[in-house]
PDB file of N, CA and C in Angstrom:
ATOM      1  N   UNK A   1     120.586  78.510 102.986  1.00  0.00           N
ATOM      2  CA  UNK A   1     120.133  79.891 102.911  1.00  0.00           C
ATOM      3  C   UNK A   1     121.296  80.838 103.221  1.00  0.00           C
ATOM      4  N   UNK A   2     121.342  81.726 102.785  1.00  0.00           N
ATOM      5  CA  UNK A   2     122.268  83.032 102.716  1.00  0.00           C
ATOM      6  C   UNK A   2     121.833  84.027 103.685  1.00  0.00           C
ATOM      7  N   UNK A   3     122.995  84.482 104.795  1.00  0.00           N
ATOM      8  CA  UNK A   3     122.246  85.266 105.443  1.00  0.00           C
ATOM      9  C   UNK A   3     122.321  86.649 105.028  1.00  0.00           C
ATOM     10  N   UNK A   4     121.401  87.345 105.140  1.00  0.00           N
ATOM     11  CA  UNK A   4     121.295  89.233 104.413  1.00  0.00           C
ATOM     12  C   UNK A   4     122.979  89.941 105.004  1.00  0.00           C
ATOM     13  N   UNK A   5     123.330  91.013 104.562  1.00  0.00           N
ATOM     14  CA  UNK A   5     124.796  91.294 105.355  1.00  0.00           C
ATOM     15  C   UNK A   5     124.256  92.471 106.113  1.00  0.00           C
ATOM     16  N   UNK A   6     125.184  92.472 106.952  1.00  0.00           N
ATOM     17  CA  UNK A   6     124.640  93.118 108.163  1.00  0.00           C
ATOM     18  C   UNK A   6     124.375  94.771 108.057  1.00  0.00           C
ATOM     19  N   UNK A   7     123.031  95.158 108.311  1.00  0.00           N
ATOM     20  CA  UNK A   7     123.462  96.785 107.801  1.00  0.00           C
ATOM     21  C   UNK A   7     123.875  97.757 108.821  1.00  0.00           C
ATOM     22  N   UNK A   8     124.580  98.393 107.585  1.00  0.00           N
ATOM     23  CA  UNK A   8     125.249  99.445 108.316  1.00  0.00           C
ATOM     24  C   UNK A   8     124.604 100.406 108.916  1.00  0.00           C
ATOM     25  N   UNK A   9     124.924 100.567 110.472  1.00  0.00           N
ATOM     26  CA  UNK A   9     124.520 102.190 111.252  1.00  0.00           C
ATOM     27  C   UNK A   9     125.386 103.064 110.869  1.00  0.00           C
ATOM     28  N   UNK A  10     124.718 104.491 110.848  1.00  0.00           N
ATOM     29  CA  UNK A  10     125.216 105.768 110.438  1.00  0.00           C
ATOM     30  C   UNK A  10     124.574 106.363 112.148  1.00  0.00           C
ATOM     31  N   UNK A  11     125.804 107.064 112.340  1.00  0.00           N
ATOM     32  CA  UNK A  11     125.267 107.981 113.563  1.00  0.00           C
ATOM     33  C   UNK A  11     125.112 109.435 113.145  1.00  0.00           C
ATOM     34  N   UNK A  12     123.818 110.297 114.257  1.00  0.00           N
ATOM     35  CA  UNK A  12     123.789 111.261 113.878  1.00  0.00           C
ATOM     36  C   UNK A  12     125.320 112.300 113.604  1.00  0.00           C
ATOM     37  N   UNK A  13     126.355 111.983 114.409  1.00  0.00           N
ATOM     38  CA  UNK A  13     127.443 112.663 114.219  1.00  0.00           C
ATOM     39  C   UNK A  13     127.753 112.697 112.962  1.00  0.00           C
ATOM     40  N   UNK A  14     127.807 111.943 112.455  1.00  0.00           N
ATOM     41  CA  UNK A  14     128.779 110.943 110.880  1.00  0.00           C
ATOM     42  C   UNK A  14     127.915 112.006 110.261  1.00  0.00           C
ATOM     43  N   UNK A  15     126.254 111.894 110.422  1.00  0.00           N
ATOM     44  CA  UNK A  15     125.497 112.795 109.343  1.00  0.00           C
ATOM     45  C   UNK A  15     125.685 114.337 109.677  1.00  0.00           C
ATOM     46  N   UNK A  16     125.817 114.725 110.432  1.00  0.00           N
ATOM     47  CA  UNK A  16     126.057 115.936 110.495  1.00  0.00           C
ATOM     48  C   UNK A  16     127.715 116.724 109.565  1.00  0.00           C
ATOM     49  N   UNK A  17     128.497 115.557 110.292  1.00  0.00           N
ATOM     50  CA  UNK A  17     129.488 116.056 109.472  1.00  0.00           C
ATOM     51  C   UNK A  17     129.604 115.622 108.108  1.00  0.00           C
ATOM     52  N   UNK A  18     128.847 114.937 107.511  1.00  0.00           N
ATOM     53  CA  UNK A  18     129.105 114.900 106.034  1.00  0.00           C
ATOM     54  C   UNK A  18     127.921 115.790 105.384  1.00  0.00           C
ATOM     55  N   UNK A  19     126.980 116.595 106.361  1.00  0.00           N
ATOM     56  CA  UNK A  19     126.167 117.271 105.571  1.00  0.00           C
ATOM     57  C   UNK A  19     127.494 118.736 105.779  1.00  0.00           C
ATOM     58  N   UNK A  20     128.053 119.072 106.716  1.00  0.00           N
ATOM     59  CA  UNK A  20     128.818 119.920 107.108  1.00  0.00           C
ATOM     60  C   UNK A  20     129.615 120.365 105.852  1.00  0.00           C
ATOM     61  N   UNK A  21     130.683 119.233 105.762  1.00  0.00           N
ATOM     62  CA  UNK A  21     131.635 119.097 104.267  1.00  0.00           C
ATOM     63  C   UNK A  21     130.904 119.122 102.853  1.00  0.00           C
ATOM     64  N   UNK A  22     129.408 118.926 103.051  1.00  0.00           N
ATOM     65  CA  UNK A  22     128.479 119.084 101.568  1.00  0.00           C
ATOM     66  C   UNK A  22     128.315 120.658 101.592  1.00  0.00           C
ATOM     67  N   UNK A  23     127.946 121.073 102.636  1.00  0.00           N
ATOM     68  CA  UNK A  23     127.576 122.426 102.572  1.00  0.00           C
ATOM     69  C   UNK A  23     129.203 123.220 102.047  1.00  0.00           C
ATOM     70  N   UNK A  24     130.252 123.318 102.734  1.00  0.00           N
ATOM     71  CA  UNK A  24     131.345 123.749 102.796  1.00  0.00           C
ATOM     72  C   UNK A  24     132.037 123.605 101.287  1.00  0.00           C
ATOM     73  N   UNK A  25     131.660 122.474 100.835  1.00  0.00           N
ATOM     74  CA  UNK A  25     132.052 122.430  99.308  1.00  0.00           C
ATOM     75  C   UNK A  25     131.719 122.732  98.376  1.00  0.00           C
ATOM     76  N   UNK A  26     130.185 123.502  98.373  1.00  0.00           N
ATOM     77  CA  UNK A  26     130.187 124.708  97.484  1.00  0.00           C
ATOM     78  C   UNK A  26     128.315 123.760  97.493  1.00  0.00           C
ATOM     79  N   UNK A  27     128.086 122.854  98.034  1.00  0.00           N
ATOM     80  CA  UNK A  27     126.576 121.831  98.230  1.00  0.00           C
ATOM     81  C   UNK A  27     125.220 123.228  98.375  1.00  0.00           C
ATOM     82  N   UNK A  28     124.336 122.728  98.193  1.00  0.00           N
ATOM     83  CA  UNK A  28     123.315 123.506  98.711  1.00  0.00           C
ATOM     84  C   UNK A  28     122.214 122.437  99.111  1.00  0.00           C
ATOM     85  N   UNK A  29     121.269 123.240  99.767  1.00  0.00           N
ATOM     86  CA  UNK A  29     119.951 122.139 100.214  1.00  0.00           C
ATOM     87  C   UNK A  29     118.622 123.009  99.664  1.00  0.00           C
ATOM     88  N   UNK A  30     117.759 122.224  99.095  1.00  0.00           N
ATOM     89  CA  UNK A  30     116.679 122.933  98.810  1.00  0.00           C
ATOM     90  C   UNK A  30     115.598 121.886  99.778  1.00  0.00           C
ATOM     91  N   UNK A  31     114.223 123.040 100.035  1.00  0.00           N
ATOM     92  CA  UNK A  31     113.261 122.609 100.740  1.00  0.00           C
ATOM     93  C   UNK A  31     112.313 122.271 100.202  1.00  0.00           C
ATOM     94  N   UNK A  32     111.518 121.512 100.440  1.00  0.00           N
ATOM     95  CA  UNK A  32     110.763 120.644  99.906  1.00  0.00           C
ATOM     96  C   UNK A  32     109.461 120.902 100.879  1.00  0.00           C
ATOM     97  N   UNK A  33     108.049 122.030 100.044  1.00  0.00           N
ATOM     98  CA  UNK A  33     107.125 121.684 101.104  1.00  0.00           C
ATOM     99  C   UNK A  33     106.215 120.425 101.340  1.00  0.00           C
ATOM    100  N   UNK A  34     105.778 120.087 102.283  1.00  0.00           N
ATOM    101  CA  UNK A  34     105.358 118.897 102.677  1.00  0.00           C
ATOM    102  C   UNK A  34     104.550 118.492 101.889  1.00  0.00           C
ATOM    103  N   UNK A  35     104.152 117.496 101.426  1.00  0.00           N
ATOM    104  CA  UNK A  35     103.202 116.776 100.603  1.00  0.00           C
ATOM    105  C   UNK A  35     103.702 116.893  98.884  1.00  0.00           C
ATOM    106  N   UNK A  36     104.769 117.251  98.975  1.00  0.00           N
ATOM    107  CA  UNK A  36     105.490 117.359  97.378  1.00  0.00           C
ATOM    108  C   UNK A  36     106.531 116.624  97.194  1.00  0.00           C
ATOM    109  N   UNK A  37     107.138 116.424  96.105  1.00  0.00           N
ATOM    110  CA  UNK A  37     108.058 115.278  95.775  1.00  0.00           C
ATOM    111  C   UNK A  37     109.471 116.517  95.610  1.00  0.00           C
ATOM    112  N   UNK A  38     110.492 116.028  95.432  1.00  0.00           N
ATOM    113  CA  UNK A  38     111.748 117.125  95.141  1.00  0.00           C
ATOM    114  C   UNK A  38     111.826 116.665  94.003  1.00  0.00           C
ATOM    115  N   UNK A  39     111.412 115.626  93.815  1.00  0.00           N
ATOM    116  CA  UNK A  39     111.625 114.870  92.148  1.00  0.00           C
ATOM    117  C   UNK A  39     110.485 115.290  91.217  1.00  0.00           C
ATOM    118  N   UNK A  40     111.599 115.729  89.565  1.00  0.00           N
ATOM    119  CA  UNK A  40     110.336 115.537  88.578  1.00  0.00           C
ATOM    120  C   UNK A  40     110.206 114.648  87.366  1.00  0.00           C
ATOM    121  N   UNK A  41     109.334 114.221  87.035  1.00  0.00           N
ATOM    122  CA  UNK A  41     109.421 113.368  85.403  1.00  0.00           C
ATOM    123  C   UNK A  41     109.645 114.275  84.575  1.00  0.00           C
ATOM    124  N   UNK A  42     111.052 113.405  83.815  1.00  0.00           N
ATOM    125  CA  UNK A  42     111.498 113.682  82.537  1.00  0.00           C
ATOM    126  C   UNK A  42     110.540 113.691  81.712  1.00  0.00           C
ATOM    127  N   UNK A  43     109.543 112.948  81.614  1.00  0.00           N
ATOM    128  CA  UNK A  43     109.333 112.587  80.850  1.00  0.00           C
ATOM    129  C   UNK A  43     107.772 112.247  81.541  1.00  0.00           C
ATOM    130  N   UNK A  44     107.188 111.694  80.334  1.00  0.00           N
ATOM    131  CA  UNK A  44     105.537 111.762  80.945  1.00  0.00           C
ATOM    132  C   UNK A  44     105.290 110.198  81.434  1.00  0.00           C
ATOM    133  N   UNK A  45     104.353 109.495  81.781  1.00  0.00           N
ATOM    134  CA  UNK A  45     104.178 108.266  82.306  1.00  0.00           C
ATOM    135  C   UNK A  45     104.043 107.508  80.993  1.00  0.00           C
ATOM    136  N   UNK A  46     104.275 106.161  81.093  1.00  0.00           N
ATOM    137  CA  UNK A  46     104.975 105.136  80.716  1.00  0.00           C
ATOM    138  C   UNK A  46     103.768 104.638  79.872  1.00  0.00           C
ATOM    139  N   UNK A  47     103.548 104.281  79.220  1.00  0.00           N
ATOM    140  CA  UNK A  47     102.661 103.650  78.594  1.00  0.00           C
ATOM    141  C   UNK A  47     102.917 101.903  78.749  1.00  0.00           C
ATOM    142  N   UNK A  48     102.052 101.508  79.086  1.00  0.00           N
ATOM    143  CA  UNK A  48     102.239  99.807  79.471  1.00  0.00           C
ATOM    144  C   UNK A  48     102.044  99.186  78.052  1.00  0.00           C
ATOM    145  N   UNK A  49     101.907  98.285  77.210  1.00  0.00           N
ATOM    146  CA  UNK A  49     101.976  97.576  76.177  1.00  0.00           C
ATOM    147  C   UNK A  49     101.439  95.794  77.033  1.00  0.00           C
ATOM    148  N   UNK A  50     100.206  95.998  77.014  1.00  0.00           N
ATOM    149  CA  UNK A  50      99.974  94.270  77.528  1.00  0.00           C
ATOM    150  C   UNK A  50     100.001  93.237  76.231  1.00  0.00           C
ATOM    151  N   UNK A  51     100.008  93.703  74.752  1.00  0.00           N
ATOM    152  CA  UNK A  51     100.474  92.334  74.138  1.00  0.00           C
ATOM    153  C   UNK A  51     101.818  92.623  74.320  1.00  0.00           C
ATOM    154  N   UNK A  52     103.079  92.804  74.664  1.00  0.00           N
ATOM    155  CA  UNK A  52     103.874  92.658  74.434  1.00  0.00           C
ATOM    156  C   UNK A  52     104.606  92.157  73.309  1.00  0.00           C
ATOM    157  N   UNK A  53     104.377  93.518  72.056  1.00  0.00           N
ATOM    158  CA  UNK A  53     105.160  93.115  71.116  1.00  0.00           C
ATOM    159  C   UNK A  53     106.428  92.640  71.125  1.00  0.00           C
TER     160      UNK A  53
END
């Protein structure tokens, strides 16, 4: 068996300063109210195909 590789910790510092240098480089943040996605479909839902032409 293979063991998983070890994951990496991020400290809050590390995140602060790379949100710091996102902002500073021209980055923005948008808000997201609760119960909504920030994401949208391109495109509409998928149509499944069970015979699989």
């Amino acid at each position: 068996m293979s063991k998983k590789p070890a994951k990496e910790t991020i400290t809050r510092a590390q995140i602060e300063e790379q949100t710091a240098a996102f902002l500073k480089s021209g980055g923005s943040v948008e808000y997201v109210g609760k119960g909504k996605s920030g994401q949208f479909a391109a495109t509409g839902p998928k149509q499944v195909n069970a015979k699989g032409s």
